[in-house]
Protein backbone atom coordinates (compact mmCIF):
# COMPACT_ATOMS: atom_id res chain seq x y z
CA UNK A 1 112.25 113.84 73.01
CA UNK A 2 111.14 110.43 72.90
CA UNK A 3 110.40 107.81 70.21
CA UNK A 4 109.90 104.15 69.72
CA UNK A 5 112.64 101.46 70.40
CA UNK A 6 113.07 97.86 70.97
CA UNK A 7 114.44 96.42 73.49
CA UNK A 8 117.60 95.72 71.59
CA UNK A 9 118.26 98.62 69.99
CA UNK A 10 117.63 100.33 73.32
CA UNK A 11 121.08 98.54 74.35
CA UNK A 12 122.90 99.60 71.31
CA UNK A 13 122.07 102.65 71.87
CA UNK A 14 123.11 103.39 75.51
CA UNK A 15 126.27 101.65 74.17
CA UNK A 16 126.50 103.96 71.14
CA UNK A 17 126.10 106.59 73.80
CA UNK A 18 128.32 105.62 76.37
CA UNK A 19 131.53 105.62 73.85
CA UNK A 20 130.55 108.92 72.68
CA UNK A 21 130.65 110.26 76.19
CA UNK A 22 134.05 108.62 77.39
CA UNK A 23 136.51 107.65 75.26
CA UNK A 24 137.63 104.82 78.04
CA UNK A 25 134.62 102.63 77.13
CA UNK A 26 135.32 99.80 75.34
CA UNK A 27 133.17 96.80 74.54
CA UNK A 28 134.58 93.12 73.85
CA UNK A 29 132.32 90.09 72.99
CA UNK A 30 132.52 86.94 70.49
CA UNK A 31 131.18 88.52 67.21
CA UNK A 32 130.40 92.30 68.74
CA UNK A 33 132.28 93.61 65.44
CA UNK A 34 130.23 91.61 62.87
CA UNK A 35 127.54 93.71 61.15
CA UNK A 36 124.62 91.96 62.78
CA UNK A 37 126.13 92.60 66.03
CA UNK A 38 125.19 90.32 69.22
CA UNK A 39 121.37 90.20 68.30
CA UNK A 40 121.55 93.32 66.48
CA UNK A 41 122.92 95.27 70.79
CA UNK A 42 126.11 95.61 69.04
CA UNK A 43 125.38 96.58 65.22
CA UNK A 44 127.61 99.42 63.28
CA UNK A 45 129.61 100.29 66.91
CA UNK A 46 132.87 98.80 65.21
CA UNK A 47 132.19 100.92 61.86
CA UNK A 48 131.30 104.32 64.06
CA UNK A 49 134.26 103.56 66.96
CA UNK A 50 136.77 100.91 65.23
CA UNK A 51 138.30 97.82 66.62
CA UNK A 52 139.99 99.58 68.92
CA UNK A 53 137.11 100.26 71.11
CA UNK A 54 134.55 97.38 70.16
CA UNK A 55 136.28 93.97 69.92
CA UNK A 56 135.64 90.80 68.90
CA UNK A 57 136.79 88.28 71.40
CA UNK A 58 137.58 84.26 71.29
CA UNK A 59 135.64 81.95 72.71
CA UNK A 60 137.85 82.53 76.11
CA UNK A 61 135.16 83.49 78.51
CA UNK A 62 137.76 83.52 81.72
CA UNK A 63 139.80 85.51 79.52
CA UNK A 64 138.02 88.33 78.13
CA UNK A 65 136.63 89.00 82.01
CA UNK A 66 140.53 88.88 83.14
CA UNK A 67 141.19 91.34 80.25
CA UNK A 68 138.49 93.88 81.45
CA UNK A 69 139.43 93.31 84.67
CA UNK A 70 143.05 94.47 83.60
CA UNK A 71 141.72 97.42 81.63
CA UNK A 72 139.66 98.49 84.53
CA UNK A 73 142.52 98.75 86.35
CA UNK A 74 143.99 101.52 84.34
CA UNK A 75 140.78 103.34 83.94
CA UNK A 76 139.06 102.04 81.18
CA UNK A 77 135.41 100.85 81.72
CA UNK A 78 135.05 97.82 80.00
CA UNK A 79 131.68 96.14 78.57
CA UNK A 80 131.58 92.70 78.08
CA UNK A 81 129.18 90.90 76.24
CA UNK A 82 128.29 86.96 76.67
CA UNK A 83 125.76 85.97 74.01
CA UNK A 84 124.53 82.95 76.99
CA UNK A 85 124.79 83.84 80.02
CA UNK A 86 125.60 80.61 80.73
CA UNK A 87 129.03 80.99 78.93
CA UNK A 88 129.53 83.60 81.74
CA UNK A 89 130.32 80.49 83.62
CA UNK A 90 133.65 79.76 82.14
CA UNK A 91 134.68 82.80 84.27
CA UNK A 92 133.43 82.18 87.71
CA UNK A 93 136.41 82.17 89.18
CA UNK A 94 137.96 85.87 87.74
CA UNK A 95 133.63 87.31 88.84
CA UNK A 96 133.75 85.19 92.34
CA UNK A 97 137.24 85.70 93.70
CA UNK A 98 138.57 88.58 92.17
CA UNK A 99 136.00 90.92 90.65
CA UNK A 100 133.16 91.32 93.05
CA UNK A 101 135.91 90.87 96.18
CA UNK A 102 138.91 93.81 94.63
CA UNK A 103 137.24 96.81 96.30
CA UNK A 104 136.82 95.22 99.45
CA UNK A 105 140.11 93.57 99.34
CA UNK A 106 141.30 97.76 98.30
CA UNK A 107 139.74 99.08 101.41
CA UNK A 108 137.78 101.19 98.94
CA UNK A 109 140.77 102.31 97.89
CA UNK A 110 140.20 100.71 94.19
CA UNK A 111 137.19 99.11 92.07
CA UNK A 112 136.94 97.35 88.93
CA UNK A 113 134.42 99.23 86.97
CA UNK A 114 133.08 96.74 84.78
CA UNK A 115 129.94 95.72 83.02
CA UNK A 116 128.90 92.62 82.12
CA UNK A 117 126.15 92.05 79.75
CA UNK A 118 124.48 88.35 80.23
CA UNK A 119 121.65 87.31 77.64
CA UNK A 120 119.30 84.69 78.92
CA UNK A 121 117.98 82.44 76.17
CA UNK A 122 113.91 80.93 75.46
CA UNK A 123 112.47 79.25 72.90
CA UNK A 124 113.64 78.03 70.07
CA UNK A 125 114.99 74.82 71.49
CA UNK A 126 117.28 76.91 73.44
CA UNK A 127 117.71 73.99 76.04
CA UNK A 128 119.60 73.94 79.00
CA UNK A 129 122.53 74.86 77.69
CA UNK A 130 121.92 77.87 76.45
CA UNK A 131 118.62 79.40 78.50
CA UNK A 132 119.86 79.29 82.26
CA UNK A 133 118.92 82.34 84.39
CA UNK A 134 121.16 82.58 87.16
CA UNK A 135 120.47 85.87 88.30
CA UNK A 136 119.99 84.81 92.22
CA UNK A 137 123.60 83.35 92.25
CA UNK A 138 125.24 86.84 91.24
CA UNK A 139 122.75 88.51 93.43
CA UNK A 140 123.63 86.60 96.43
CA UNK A 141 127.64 87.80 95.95
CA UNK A 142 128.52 90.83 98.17
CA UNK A 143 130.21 93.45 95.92
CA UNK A 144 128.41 93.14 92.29
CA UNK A 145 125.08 94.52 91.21
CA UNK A 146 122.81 92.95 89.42
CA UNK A 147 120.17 94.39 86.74
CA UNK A 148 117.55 92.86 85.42
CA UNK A 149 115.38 95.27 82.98
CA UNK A 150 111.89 94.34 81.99
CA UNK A 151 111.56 97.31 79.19
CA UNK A 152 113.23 99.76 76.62
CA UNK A 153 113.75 102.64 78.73
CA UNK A 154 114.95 100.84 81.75
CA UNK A 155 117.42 98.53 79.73
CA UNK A 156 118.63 101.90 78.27
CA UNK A 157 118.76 103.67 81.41
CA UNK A 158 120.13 100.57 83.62
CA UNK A 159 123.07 99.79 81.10
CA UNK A 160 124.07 103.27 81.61
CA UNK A 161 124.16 103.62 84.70
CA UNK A 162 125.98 99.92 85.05
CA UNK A 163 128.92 101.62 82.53
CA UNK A 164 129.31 105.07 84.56
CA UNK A 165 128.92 103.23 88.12
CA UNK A 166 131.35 103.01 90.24
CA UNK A 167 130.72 99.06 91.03
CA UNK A 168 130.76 96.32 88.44
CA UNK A 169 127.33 95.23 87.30
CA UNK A 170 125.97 92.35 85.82
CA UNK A 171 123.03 92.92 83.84
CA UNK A 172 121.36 90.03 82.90
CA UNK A 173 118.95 90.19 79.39
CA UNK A 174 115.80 88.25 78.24
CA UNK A 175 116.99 87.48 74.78
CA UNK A 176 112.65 86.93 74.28
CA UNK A 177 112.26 90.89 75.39
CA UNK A 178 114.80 92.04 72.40
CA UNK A 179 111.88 92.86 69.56
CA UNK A 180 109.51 94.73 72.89
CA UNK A 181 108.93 97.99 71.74
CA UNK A 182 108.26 100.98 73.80
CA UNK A 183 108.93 104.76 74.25
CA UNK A 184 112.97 105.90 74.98
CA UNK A 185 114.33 109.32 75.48
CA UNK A 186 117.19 110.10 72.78
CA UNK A 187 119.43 111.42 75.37
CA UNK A 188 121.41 109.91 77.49
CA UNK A 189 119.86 109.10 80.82
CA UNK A 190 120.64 106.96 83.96
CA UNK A 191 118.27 104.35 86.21
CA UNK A 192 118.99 104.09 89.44
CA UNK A 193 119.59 100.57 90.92
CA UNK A 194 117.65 99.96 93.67
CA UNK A 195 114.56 101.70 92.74
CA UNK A 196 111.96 99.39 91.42
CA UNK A 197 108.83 100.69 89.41
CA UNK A 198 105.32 100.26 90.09
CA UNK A 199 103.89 99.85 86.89
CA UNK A 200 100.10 99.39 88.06
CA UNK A 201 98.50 100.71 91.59
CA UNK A 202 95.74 98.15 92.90
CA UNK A 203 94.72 97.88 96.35
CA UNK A 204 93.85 93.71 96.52
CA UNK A 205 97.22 92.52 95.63
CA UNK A 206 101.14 93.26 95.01
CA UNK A 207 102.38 90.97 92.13
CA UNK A 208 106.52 91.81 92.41
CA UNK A 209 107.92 91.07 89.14
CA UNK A 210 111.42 90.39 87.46
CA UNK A 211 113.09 89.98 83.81
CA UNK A 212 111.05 88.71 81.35
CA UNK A 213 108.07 87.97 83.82
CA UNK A 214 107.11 91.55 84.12
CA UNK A 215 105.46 92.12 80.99
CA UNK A 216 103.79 88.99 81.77
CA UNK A 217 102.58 90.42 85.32
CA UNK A 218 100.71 93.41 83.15
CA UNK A 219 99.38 90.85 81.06
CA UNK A 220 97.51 89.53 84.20
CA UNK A 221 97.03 92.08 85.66
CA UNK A 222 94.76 93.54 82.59
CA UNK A 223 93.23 90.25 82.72
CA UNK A 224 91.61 89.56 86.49
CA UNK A 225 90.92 93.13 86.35
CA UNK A 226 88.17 92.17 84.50
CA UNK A 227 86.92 90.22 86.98
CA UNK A 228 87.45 93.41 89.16
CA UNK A 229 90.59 92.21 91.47
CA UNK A 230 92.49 94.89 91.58
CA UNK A 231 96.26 93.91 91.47
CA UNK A 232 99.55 96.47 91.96
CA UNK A 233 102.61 95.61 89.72
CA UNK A 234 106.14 96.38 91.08
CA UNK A 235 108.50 95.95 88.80
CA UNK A 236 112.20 95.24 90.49
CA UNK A 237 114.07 96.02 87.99
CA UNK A 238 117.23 95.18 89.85
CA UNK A 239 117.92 92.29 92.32
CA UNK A 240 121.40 93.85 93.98
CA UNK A 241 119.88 96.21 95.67
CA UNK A 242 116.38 95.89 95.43
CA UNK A 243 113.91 98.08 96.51
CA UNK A 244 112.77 96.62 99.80
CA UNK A 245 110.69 99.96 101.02
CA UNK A 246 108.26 100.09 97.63
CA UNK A 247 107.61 96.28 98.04
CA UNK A 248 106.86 96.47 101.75
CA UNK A 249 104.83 99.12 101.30
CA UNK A 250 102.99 97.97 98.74
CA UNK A 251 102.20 94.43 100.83
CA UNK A 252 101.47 96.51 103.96
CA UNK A 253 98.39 97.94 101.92
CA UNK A 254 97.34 94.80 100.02
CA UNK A 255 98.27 92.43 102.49
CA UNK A 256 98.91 89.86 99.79
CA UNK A 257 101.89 89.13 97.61
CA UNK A 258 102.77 87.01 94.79
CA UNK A 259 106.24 86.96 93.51
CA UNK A 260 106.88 86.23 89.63
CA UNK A 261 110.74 84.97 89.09
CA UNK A 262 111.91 83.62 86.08
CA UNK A 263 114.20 81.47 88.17
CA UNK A 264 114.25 78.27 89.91
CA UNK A 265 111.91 77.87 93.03
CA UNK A 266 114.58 76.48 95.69
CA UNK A 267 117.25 79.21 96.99
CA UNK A 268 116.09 82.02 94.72
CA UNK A 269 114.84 85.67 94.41
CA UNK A 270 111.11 85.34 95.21
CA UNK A 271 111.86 83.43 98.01
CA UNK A 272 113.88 86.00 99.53
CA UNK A 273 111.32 88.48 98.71
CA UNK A 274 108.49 86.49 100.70
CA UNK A 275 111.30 85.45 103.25
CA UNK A 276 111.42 89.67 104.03
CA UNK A 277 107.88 90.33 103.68
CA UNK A 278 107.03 87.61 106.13
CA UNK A 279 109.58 88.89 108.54
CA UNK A 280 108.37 92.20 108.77
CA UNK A 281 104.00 91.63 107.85
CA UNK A 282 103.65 88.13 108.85
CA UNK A 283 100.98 89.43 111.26
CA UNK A 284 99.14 91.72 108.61
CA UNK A 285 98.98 89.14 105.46
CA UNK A 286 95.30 87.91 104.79
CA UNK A 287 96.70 84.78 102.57
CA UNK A 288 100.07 82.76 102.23
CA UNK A 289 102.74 84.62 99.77
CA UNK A 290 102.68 83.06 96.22
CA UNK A 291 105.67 82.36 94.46
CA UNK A 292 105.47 81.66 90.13
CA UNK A 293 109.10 80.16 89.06
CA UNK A 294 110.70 77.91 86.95
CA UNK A 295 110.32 74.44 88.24
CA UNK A 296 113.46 72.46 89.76
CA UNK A 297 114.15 71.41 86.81
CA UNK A 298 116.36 72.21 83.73
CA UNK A 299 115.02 73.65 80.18
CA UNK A 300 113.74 71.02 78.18
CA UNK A 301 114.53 71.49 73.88
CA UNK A 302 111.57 69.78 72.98
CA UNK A 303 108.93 72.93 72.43
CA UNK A 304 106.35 70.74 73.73
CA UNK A 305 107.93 70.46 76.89
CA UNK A 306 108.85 74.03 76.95
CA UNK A 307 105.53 75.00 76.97
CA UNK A 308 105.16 73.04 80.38
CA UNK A 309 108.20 74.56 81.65
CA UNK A 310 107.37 77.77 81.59
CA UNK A 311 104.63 79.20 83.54
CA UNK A 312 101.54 80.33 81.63
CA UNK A 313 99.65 83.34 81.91
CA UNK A 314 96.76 81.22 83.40
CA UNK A 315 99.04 79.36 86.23
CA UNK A 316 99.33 83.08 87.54
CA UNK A 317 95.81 83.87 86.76
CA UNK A 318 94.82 80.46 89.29
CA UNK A 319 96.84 81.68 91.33
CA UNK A 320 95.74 85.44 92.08
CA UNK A 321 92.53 84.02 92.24
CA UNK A 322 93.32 81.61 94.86
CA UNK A 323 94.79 84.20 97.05
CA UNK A 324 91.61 86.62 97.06
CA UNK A 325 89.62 83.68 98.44
């Protein structure tokens, strides 16, 4: 049976869910006990579980990752919660040199089973403190993977599957998706990584979407449809792996491709999506692959200027149009 969620309390729930089912779950996070919770993701877990099991933390980034780390080691399945993901920073060197390297460094033999939950900030005068998405830089690490849900059901799904996965995830939130609403099985369920979701078939264009620029990509969609351009929309739904067959495909049959990544331009995600595309279509593609990102730049507080930052519904608009002609 399914029923309405948001975003938000999609995540509380698949955490609610995944300490039922295994009592080695644990979650840590500055404020996770506090009766709001981290943006309501970790309401009434303490009251249900008790501070054993969902933990507030200090403001000890580095330290709360070496903790689950250490807890992973003897079994437990740790989710940690950063309410920036740019705090995740603090603890680049426990994710870079010891996390996403121990089951190579094991032979396979051992793996830290660990997921990290990273909210990306916008609006509000978040700044660039405090609204950094640096999904590319944990996708470009051998030995993590990387979600990046668009929706209810997949953040549900997705943060499942991160907890009962046998590799540690990093699953990286919109914070401006938390109050989406949309239908979510009341069981528990699991999304596979790797398997993006084509939200909308069309036949004159694949738009390949990401994060919090999905929803936006069905926004457009709806739009130049009336003008009768018919556009697909793949959502990727996760960056390491992502679902290389679906996209190709896709681009083989539209032979045009615009990539939506609510990233910066240089080094990132949609250019390693066009980068693959053009390796294997270069000779079938009727127009140049599009890429809609953040500019080089970083978030501005002033709302003004955050308006220009991020790109509009009719940037993308000018843009499908542009590669139909």
């Amino acid at each position: 049976m399914t029923r309405e969620l948001s975003y938000a309390a999609a995540i509380n729930e698949a955490q609610r869910q995944a300490l039922e089912l295994n009592e080695d779950v644990i979650v840590l996070g500055q404020l996770a006990d506090m009766p709001t919770g981290i943006f309501g993701t970790t309401s009434g877990l303490v009251d249900r579980f008790g501070p054993g099991r969902v933990q507030d933390f200090p403001v000890a980034e580095n330290l709360m990752t070496a903790t689950a780390m250490g807890a992973s080691l003897v079994g437990m399945r740790p989710i940690i919660v950063h309410q920036r993901l740019d705090f995740m920073i603090y603890s680049l060197d426990a994710i870079v040199n010891w996390l996403a390297l121990w089951r190579f460094k094991s032979n396979g033999t051992s793996n830290m089973c660990i997921t990290i939950r990273a909210i990306v900030g916008k609006g509000w005068g978040q700044g660039p403190q405090h609204s950094k998405s640096l999904h590319a830089w944990f996708a470009h690490l051998p030995g993590l993977r990387v979600a990046m849900p668009s929706t209810p059901y997949d953040a549900k799904g997705l943060l499942l599957e991160s907890i009962f996965g046998e590799c540690p995830s990093v699953f990286v939130e919109g914070r401006s998706l938390f109050s989406m609403t949309g239908a979510v099985p009341e069981n528990a369920y699991r999304v596979r990584f790797g398997d993006a979701a084509i939200r909308r078939s069309g036949k004159d264009i694949t738009v390949v979407a990401l994060g919090m620029m999905a929803p936006q990509a069905m926004r457009i969609a709806a739009e130049v449809a009336k003008e009768g351009i018919d556009t697909e929309v793949i959502d990727l739904r996760t960056l390491a792996p992502w679902d290389q067959t679906k996209v190709l495909d896709s681009v083989s049959r539209t032979r045009r491709l615009l990539v939506a990544d609510p990233g910066w331009r240089s080094f990132g995600v949609a250019a390693e999506i066009i980068a693959t595309v053009c390796q294997a279509l270069h000779n079938r593609l009727l127009s140049p692959p599009v890429r809609i990102t953040l500019p080089d730049s970083h978030t501005p507080m002033s709302s003004a200027l955050e308006q220009q930052y991020y790109p509009t519904d009719q940037q993308i608009i000018d843009a499908v149009r542009a590669s139909l002609r």
